[in-house]
PDB file of N, CA and C in Angstrom:
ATOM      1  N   UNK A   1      15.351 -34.261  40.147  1.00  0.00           N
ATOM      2  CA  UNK A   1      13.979 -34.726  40.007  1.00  0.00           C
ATOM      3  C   UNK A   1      13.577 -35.581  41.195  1.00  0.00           C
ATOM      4  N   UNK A   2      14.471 -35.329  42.167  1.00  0.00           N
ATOM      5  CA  UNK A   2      13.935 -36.031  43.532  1.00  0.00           C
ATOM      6  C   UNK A   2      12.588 -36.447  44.017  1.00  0.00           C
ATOM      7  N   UNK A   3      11.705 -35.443  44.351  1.00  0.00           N
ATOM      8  CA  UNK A   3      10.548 -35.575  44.753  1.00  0.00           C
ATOM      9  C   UNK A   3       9.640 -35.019  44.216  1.00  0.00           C
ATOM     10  N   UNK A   4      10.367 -34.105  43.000  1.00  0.00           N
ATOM     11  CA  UNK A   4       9.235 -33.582  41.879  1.00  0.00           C
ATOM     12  C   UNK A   4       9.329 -33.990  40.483  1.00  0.00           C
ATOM     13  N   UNK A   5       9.673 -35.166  40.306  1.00  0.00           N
ATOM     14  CA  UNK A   5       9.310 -35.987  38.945  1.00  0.00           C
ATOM     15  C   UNK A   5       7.977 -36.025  38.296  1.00  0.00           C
ATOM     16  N   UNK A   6       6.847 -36.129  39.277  1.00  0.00           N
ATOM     17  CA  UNK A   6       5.847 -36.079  38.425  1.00  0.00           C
ATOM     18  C   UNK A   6       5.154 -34.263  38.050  1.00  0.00           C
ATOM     19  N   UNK A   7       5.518 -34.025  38.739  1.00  0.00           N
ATOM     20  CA  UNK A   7       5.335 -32.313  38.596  1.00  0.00           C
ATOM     21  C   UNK A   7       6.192 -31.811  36.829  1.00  0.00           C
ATOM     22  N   UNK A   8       7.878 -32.539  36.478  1.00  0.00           N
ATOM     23  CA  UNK A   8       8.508 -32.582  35.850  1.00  0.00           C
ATOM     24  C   UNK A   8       7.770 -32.938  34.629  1.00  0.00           C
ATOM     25  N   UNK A   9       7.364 -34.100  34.772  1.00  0.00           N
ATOM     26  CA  UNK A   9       6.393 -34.948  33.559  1.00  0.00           C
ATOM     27  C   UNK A   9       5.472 -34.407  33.120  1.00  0.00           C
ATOM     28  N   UNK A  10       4.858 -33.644  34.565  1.00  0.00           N
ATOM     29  CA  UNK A  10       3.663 -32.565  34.039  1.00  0.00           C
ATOM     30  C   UNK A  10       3.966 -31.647  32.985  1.00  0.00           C
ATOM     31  N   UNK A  11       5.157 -31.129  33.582  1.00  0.00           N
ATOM     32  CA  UNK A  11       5.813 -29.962  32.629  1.00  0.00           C
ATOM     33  C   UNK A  11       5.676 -30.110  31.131  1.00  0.00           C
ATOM     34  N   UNK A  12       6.670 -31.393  30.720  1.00  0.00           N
ATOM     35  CA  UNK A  12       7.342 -31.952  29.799  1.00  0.00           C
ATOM     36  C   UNK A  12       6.134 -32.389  28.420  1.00  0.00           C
ATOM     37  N   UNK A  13       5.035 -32.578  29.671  1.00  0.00           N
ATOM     38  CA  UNK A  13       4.041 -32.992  28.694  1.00  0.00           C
ATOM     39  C   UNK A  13       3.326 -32.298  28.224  1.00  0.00           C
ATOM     40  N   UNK A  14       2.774 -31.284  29.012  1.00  0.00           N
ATOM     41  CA  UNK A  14       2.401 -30.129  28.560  1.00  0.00           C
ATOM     42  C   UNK A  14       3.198 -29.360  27.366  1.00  0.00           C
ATOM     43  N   UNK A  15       4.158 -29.442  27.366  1.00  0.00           N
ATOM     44  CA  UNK A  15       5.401 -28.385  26.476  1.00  0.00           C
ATOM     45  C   UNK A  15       5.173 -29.683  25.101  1.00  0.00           C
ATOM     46  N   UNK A  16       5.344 -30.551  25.207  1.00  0.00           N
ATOM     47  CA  UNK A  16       4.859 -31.427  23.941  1.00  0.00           C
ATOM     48  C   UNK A  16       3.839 -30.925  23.736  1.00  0.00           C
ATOM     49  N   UNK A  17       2.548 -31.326  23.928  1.00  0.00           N
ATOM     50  CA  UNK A  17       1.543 -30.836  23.416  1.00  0.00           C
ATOM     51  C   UNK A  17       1.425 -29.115  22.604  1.00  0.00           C
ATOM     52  N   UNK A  18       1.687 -28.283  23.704  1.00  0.00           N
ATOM     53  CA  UNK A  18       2.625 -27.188  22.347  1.00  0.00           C
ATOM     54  C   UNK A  18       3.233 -27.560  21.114  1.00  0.00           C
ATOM     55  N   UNK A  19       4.287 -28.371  21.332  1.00  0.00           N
ATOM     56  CA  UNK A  19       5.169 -28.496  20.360  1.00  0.00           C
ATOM     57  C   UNK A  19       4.770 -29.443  19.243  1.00  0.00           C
ATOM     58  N   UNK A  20       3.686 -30.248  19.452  1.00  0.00           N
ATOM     59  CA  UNK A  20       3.275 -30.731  18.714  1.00  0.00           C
ATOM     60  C   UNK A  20       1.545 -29.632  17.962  1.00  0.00           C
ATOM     61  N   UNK A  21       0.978 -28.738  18.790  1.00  0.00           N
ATOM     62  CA  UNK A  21       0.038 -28.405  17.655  1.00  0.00           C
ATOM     63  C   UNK A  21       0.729 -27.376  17.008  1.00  0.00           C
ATOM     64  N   UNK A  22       2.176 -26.635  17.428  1.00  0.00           N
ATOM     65  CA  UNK A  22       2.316 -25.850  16.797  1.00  0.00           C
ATOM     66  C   UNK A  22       3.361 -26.256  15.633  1.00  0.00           C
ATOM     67  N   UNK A  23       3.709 -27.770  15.395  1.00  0.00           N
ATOM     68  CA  UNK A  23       4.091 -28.822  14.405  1.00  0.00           C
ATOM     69  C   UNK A  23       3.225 -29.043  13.293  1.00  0.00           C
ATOM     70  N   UNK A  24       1.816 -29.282  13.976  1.00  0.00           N
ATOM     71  CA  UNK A  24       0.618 -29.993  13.137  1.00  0.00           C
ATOM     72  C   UNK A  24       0.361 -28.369  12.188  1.00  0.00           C
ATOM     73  N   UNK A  25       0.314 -27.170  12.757  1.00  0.00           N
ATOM     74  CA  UNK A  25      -0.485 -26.369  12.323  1.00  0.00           C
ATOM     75  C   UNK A  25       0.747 -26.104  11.037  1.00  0.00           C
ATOM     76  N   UNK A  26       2.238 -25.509  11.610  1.00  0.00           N
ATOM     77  CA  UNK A  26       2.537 -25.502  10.548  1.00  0.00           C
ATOM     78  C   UNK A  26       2.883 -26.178   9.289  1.00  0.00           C
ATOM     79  N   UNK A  27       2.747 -27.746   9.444  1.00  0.00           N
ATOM     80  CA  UNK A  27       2.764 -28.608   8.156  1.00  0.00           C
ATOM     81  C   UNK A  27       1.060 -28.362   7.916  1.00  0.00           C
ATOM     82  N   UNK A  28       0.321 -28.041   8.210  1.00  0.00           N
ATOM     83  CA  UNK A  28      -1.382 -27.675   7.512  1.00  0.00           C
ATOM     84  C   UNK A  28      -0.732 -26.566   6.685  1.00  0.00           C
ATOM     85  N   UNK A  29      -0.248 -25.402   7.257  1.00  0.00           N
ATOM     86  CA  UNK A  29      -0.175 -24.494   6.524  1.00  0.00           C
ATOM     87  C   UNK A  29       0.790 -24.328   5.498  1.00  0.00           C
ATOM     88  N   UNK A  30       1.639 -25.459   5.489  1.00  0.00           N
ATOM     89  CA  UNK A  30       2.859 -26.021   4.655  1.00  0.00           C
ATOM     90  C   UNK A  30       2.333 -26.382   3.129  1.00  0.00           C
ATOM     91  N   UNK A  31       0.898 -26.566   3.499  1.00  0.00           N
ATOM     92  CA  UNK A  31       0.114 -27.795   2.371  1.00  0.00           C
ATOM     93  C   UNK A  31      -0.174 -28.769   2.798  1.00  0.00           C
ATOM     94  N   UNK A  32       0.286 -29.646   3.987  1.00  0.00           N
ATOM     95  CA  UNK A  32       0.081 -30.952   3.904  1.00  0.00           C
ATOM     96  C   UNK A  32      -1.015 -31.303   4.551  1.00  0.00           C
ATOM     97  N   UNK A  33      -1.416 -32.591   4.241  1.00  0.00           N
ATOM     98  CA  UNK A  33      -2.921 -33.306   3.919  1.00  0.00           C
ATOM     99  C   UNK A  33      -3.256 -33.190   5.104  1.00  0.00           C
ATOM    100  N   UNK A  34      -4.343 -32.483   6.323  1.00  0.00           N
ATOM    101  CA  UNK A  34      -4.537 -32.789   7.786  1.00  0.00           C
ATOM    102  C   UNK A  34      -4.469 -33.609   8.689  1.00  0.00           C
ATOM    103  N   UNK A  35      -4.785 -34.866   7.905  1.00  0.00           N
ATOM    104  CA  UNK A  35      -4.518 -36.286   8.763  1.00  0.00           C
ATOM    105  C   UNK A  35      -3.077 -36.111   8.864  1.00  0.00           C
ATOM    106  N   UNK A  36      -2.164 -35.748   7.586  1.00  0.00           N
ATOM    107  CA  UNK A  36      -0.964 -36.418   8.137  1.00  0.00           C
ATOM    108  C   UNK A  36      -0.226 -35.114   8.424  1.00  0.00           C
ATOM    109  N   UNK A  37      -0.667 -33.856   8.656  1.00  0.00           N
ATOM    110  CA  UNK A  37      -0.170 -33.160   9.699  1.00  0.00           C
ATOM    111  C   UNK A  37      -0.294 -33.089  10.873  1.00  0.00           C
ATOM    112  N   UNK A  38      -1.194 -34.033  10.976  1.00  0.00           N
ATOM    113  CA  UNK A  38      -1.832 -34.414  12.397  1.00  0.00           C
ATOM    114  C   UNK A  38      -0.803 -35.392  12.900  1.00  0.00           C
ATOM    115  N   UNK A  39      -0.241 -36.434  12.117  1.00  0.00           N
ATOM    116  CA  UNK A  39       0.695 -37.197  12.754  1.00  0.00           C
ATOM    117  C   UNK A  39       1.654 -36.926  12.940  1.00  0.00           C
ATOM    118  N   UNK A  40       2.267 -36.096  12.063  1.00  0.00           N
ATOM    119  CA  UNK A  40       3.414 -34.889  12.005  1.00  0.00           C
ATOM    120  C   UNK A  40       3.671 -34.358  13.426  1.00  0.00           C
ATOM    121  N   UNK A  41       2.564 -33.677  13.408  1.00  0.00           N
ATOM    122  CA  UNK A  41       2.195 -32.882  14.712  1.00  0.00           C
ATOM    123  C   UNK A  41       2.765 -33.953  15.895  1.00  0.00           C
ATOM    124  N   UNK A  42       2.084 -35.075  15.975  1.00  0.00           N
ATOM    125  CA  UNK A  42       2.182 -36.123  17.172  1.00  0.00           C
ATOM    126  C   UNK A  42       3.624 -36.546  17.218  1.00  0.00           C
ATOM    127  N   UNK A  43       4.223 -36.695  16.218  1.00  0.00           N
ATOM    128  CA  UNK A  43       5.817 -37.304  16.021  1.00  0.00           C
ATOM    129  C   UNK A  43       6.915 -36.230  16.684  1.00  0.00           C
ATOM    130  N   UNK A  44       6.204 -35.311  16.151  1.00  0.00           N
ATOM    131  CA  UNK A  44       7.236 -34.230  16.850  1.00  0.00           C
ATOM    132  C   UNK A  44       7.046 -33.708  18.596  1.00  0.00           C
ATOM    133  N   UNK A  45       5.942 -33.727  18.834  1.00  0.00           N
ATOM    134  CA  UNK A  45       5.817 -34.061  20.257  1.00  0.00           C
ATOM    135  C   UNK A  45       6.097 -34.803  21.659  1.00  0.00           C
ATOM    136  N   UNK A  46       5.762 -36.259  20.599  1.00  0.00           N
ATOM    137  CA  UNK A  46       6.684 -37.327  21.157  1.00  0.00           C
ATOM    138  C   UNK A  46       7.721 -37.361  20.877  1.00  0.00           C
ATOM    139  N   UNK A  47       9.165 -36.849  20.326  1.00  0.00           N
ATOM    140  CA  UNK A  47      10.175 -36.793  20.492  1.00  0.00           C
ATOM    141  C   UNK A  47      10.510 -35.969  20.815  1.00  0.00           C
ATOM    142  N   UNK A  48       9.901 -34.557  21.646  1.00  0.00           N
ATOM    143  CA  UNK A  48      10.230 -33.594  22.267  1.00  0.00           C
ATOM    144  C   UNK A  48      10.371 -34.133  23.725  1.00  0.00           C
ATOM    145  N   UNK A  49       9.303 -34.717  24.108  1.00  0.00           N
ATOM    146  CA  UNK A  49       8.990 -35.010  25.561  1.00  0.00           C
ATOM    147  C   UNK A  49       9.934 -36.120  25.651  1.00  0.00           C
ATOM    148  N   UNK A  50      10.386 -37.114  24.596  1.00  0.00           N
ATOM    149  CA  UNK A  50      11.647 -38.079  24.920  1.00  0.00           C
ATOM    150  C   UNK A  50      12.747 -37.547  24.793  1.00  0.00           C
ATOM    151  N   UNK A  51      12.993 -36.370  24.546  1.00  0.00           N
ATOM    152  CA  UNK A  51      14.341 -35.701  24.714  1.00  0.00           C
ATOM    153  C   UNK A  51      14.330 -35.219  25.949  1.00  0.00           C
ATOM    154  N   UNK A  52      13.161 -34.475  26.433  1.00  0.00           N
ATOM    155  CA  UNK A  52      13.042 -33.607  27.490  1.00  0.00           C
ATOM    156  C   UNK A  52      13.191 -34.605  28.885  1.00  0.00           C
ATOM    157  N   UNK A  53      12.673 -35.958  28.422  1.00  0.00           N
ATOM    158  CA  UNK A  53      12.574 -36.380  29.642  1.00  0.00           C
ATOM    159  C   UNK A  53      14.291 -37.329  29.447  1.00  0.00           C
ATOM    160  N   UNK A  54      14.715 -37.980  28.883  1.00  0.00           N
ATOM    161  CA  UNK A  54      16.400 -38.043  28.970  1.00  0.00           C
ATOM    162  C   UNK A  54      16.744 -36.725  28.995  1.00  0.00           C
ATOM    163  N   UNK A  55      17.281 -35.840  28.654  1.00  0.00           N
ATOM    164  CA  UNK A  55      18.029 -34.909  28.942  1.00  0.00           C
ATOM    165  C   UNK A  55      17.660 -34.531  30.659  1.00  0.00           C
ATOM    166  N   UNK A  56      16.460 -34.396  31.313  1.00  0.00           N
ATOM    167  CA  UNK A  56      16.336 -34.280  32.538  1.00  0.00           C
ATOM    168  C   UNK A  56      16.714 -35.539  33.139  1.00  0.00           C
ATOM    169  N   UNK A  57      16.856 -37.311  32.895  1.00  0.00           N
ATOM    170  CA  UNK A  57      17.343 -37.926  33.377  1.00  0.00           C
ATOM    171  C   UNK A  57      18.844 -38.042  33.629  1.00  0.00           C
ATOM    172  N   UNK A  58      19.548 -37.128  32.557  1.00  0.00           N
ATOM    173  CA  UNK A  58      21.045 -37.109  32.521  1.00  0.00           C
ATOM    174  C   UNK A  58      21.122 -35.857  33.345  1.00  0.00           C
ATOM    175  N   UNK A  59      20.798 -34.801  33.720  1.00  0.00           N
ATOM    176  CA  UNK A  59      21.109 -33.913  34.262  1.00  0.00           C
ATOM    177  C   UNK A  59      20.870 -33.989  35.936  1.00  0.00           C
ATOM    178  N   UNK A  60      19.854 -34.740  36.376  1.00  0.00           N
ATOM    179  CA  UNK A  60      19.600 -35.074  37.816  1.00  0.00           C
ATOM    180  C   UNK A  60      19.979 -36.129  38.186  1.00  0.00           C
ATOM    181  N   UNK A  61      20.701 -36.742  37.557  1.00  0.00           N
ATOM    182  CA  UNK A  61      21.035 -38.248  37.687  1.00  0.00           C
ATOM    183  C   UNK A  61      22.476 -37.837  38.587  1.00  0.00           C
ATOM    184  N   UNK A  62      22.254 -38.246  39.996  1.00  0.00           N
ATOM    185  CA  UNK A  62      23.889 -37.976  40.354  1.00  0.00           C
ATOM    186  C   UNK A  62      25.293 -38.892  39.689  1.00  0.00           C
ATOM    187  N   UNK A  63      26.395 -37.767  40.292  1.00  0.00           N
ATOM    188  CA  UNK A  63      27.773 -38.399  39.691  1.00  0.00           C
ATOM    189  C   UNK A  63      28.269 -40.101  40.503  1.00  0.00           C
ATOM    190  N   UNK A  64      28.821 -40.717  39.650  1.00  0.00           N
ATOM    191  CA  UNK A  64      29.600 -41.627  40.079  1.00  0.00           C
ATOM    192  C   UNK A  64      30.376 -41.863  41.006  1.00  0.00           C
TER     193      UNK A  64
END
């Protein structure tokens, strides 16, 4: 992630946002109440993009 970290973030964030409406939609279609598939939706997003972005900090991070 040398000199393309923010290009990375771009990525990462974008791919959340996927991962979160396609979270929200299926707890709507689960039954659950819209508001709180809506947060559903957001929870799972934000812990996509905090995986995505540690797992890319452990992987470009040089060795010891």
């Amino acid at each position: 992630m040398n000199n393309v970290r923010g290009i990375w973030v771009a990525i990462f964030a974008t791919a959340g946002l996927v991962v979160a409406a396609l979270a929200g939609a299926l707890f709507w279609l689960g039954g659950l109440h819209p508001a709180l598939a809506v947060a559903a939706g957001v929870g799972a997003g934000a812990g996509f993009v905090g995986l995505a972005l540690t797992v890319a900090n452990f992987v470009m991070r040089p060795e010891p």
